[in-house]
N, C-alpha and C. Protein backbone atom coordinates (compact mmCIF):
# COMPACT_ATOMS: atom_id res chain seq x y z
N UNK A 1 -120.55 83.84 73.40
CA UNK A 1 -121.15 83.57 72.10
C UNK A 1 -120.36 82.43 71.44
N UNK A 2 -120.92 81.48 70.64
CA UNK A 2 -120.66 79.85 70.22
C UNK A 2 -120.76 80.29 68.74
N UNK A 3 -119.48 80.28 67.99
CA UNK A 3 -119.53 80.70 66.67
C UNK A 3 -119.41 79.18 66.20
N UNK A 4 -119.77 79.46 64.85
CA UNK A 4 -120.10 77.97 64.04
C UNK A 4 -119.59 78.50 62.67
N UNK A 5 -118.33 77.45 62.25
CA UNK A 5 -117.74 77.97 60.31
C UNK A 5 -118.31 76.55 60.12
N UNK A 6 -119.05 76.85 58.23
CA UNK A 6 -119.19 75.84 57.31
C UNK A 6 -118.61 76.35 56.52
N UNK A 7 -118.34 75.45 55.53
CA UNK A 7 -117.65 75.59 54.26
C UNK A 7 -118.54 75.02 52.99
N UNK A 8 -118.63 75.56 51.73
CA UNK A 8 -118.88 74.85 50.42
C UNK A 8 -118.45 76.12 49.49
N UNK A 9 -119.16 75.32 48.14
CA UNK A 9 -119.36 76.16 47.47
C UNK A 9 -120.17 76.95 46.90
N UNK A 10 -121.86 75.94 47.03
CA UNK A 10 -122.93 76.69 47.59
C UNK A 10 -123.43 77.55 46.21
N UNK A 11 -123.22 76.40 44.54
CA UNK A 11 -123.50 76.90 43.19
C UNK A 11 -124.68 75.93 43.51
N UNK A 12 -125.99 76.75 42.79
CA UNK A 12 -126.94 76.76 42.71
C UNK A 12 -127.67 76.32 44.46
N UNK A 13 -127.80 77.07 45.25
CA UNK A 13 -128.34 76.72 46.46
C UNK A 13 -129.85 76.35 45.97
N UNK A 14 -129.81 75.03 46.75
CA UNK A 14 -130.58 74.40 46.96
C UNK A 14 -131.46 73.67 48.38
N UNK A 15 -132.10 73.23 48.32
CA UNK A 15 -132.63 72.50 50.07
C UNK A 15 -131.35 71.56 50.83
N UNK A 16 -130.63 70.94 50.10
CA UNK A 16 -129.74 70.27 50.82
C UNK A 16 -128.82 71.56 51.67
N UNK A 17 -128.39 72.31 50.47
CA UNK A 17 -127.30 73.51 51.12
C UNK A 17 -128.16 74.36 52.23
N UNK A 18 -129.94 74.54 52.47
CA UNK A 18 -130.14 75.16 53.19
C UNK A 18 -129.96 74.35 54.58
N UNK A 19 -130.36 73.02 54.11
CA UNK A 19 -130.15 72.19 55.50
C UNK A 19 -129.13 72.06 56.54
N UNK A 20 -128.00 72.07 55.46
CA UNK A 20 -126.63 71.74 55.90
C UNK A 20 -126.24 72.91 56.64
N UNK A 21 -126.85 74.72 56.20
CA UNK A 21 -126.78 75.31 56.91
C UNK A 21 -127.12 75.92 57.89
N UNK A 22 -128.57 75.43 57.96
CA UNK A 22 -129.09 75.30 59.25
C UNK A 22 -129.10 74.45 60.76
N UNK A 23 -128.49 73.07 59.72
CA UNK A 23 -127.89 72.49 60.97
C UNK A 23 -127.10 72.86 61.35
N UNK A 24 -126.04 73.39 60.61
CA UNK A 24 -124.39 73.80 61.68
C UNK A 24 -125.31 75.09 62.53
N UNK A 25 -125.90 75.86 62.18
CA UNK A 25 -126.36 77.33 62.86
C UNK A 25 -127.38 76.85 64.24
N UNK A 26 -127.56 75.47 64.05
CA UNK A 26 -128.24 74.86 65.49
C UNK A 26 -126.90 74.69 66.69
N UNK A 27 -125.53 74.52 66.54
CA UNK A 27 -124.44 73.94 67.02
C UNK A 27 -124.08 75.73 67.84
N UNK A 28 -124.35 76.84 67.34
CA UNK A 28 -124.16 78.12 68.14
C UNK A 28 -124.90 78.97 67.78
N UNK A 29 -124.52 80.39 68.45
CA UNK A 29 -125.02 81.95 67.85
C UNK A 29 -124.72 82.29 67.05
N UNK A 30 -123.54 82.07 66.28
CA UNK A 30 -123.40 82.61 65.12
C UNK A 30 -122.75 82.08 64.50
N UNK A 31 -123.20 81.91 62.90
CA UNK A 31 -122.98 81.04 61.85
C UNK A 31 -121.72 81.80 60.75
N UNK A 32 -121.00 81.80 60.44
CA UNK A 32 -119.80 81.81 59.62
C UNK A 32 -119.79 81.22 58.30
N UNK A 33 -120.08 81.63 57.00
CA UNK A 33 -120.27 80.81 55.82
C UNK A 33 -118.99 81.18 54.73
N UNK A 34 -117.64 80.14 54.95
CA UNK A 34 -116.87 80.72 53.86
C UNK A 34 -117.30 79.89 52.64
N UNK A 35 -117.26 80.66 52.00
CA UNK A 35 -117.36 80.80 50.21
C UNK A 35 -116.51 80.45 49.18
N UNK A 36 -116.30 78.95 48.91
CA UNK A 36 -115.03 78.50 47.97
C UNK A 36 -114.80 79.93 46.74
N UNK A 37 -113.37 80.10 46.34
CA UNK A 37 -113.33 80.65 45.52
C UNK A 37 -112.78 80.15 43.93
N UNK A 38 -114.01 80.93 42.95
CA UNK A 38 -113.57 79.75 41.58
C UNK A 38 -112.47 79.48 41.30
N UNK A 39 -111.15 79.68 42.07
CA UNK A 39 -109.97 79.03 41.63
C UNK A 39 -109.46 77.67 42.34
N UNK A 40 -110.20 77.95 43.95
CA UNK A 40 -110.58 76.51 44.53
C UNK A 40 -111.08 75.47 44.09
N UNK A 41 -112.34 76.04 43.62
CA UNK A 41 -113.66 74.93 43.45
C UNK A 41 -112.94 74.60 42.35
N UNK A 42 -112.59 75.40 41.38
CA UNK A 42 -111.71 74.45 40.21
C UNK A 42 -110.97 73.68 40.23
N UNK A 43 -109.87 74.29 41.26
CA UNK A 43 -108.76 72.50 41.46
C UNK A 43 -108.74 71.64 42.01
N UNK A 44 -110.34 71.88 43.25
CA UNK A 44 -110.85 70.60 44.04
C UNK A 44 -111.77 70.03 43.40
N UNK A 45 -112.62 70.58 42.38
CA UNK A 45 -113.28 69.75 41.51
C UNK A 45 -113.58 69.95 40.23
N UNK A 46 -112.54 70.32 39.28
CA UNK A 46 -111.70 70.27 37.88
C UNK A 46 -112.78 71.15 37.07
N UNK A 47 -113.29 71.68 37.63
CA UNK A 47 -114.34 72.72 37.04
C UNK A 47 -114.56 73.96 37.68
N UNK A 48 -114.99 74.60 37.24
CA UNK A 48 -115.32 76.29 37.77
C UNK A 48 -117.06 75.91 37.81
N UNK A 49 -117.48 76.53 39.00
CA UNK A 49 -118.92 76.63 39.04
C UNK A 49 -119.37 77.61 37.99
N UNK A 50 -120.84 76.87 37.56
CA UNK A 50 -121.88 77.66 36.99
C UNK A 50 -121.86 79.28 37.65
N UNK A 51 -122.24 79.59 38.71
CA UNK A 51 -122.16 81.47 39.35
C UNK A 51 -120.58 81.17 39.67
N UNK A 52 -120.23 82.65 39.59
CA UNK A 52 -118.95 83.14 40.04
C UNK A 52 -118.76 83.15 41.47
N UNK A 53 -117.99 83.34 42.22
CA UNK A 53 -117.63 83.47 43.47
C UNK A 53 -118.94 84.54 44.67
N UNK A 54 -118.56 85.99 43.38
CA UNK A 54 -119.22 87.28 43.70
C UNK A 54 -121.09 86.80 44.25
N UNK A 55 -121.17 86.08 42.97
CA UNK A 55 -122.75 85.97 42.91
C UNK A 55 -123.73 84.55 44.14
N UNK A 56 -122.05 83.56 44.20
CA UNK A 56 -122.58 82.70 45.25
C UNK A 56 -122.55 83.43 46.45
N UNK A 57 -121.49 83.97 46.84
CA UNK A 57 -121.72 84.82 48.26
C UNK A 57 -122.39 85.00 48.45
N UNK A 58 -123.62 86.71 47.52
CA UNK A 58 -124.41 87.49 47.27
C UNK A 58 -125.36 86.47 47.70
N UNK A 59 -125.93 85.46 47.67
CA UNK A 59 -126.84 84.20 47.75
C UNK A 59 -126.93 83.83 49.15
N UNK A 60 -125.65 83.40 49.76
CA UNK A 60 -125.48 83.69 50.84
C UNK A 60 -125.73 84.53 52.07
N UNK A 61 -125.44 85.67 51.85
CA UNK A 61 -125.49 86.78 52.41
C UNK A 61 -127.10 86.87 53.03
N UNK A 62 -127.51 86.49 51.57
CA UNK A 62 -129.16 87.11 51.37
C UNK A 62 -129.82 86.24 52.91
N UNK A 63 -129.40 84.64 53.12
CA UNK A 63 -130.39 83.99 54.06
C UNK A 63 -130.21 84.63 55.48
N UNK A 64 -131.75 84.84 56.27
CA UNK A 64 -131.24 85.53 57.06
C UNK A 64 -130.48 84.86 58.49
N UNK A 65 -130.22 83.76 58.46
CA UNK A 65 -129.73 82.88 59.48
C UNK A 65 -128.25 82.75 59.23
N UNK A 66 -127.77 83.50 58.37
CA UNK A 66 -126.47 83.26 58.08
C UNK A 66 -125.85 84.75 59.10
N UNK A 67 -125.05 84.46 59.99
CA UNK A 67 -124.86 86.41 60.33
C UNK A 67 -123.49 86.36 59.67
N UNK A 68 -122.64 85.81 59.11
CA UNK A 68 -121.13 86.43 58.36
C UNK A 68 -121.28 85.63 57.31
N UNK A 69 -121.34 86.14 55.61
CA UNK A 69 -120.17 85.19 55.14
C UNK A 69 -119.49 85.89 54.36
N UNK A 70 -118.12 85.19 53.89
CA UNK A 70 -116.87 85.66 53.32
C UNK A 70 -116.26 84.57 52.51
N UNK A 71 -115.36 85.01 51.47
CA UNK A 71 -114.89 84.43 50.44
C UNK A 71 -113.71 83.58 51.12
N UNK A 72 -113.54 82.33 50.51
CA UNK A 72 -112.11 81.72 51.07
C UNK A 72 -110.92 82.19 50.58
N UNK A 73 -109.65 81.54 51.54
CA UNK A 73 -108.22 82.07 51.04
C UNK A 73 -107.88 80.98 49.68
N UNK A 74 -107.27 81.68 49.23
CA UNK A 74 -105.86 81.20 47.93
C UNK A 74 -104.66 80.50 48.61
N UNK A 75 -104.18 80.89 49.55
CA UNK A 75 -102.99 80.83 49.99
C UNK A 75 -102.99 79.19 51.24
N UNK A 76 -103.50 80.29 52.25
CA UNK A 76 -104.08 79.75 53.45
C UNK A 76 -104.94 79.14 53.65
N UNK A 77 -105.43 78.04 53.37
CA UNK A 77 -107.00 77.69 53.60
C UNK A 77 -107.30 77.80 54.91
N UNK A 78 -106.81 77.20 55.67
CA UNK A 78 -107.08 77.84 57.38
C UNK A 78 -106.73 79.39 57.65
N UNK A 79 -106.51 80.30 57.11
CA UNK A 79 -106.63 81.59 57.35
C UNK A 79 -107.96 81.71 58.24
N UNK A 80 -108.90 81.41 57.08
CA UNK A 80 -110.31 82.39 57.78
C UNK A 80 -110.44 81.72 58.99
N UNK A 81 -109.96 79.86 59.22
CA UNK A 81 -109.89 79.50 60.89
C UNK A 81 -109.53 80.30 61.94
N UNK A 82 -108.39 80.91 61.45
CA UNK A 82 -107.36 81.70 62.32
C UNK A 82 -107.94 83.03 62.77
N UNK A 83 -108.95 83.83 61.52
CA UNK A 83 -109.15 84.79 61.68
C UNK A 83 -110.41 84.90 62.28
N UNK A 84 -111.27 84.05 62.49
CA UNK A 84 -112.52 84.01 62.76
C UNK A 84 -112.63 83.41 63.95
N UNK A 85 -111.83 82.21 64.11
CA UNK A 85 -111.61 81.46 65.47
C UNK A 85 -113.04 81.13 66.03
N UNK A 86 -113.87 79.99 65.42
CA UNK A 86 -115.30 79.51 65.54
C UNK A 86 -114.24 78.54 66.44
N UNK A 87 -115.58 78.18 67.65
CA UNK A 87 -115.46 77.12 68.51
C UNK A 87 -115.83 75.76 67.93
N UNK A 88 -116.75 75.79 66.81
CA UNK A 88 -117.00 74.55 66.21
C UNK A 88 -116.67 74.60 64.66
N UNK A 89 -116.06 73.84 63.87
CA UNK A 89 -116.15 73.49 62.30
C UNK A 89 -117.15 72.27 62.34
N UNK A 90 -118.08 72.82 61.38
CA UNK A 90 -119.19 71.67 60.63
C UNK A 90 -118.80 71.36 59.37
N UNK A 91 -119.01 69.83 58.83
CA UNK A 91 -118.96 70.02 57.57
C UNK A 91 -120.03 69.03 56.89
N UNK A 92 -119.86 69.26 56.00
CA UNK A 92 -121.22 68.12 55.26
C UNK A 92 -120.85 67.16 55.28
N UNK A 93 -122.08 66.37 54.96
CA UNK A 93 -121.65 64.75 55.11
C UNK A 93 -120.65 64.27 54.19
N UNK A 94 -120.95 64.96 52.98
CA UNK A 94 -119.94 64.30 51.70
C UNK A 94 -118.80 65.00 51.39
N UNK A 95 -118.12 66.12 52.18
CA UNK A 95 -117.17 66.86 51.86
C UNK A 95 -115.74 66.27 52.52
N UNK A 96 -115.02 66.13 51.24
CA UNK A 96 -113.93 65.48 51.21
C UNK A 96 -113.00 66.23 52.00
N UNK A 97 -112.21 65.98 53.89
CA UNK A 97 -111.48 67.10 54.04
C UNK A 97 -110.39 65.96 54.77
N UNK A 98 -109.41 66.70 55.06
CA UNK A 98 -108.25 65.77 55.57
C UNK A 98 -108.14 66.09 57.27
N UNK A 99 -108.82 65.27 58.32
CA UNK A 99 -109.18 65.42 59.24
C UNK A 99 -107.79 65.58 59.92
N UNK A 100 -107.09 64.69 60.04
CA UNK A 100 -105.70 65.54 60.97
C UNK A 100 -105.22 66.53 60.39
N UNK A 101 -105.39 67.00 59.17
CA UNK A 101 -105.14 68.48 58.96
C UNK A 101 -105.76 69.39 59.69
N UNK A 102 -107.05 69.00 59.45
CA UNK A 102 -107.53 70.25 59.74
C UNK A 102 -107.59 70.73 61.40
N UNK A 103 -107.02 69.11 62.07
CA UNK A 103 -106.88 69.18 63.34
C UNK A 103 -105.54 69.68 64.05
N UNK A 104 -104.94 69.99 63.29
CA UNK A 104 -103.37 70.24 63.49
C UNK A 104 -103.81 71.85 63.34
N UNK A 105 -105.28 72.76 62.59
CA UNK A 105 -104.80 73.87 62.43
C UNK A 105 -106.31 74.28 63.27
N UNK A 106 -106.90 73.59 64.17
CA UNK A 106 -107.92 73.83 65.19
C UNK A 106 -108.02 73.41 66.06
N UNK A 107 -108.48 73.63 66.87
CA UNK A 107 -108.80 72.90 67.88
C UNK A 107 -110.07 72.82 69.10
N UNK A 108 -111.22 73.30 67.86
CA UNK A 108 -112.24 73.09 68.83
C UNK A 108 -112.56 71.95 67.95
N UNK A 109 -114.15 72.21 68.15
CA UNK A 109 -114.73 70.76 67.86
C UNK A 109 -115.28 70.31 66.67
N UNK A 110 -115.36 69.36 65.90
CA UNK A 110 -115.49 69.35 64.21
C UNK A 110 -116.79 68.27 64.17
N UNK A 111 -117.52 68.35 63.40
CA UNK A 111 -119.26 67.80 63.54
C UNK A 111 -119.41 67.71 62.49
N UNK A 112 -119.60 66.32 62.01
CA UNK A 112 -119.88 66.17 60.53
C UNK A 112 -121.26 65.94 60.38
N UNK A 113 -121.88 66.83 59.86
CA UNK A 113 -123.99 67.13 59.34
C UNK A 113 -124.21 65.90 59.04
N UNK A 114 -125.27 65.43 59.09
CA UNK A 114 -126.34 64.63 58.53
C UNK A 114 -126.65 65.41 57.14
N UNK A 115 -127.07 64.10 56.02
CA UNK A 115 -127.23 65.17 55.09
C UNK A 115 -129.04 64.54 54.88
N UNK A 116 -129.30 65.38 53.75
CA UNK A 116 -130.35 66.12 53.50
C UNK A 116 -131.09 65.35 52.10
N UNK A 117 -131.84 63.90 52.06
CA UNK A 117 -131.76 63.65 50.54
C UNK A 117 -130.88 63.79 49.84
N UNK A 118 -129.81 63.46 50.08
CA UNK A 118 -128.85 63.25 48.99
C UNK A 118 -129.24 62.75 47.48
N UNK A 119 -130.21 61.96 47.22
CA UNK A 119 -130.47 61.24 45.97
C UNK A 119 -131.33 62.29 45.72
N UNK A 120 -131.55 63.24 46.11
CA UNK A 120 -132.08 64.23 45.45
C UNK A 120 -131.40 65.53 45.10
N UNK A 121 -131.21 65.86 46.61
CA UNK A 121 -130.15 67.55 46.67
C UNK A 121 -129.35 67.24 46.89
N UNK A 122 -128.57 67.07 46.40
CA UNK A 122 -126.90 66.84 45.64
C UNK A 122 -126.25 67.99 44.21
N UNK A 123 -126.00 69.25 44.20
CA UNK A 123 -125.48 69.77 43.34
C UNK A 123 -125.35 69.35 42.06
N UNK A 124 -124.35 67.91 42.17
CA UNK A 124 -124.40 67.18 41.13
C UNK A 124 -125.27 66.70 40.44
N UNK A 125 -126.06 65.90 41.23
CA UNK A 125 -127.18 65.50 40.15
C UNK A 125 -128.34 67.15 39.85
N UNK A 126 -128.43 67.40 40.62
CA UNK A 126 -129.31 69.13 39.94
C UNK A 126 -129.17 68.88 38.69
N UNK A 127 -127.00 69.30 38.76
CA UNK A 127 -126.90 69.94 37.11
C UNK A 127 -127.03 69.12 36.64
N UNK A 128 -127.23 67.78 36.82
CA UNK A 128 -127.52 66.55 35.80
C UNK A 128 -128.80 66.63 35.22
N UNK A 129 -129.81 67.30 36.11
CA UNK A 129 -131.25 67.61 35.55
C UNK A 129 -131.19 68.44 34.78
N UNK A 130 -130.62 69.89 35.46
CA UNK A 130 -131.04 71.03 34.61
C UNK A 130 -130.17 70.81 33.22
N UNK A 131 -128.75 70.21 33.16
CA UNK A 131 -128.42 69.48 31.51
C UNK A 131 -129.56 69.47 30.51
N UNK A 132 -129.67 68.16 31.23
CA UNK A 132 -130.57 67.76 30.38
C UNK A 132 -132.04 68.38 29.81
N UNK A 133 -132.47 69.25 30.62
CA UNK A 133 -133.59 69.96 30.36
C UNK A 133 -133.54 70.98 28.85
């Protein structure tokens, strides 16, 4: 069995986030979805998401092509690597990660997605709509 980890944070899922997770879930049998936690998403991007941690998971959970997901570490960010040990890491096209890091703490194979309308499904601009609405 060909396990597959993505990562986000996955506030307000949208078509881009379904894409992104359906492509990594094309790469094996089973898909792995960790779940930034709002103390992450806050110091990687100076804000706390709109849903809490609890409620993005819960979102998660729900699609049925997802078979695991789980909250990220505090400590460890490669923990759940360690503990889960996927043959492939996917990541989105626009997610900022530090590639010899993350290669120093894996070592299968890392596949960066095609993304999905970006000038449309982009998180960011969403909340730029729903703002303004």
């Amino acid at each position: 069995m060909k396990k597959v980890m993505c990562f986000g944070t996955f506030d307000i899922l949208h078509e881009g986030h379904v894409s992104y997770l359906k492509q990594a879930k094309k790469y094996g049998d089973y898909l792995i979805v960790i779940v930034g936690l709002d103390c992450n998403v806050k110091r990687i991007k100076g804000r706390l998401p709109r849903n809490n941690e609890t409620k993005r998971l819960v979102v998660i959970k729900k699609l049925d092509f997802v078979n695991k997901a789980v909250l990220g570490q505090t400590r460890d960010r490669f923990a759940v690597i360690k503990k889960y040990k996927p043959d492939i890491v996917c990541l989105g096209y626009d997610q900022k990660v530090n590639i010899k890091e993350l290669k120093s703490n894996f070592f299968g194979r890392i596949i960066r997605l095609k993304s999905h309308r970006p000038r449309i499904y982009k998180s960011s601009k969403l909340k730029i709509t729903t703002t303004q609405e």
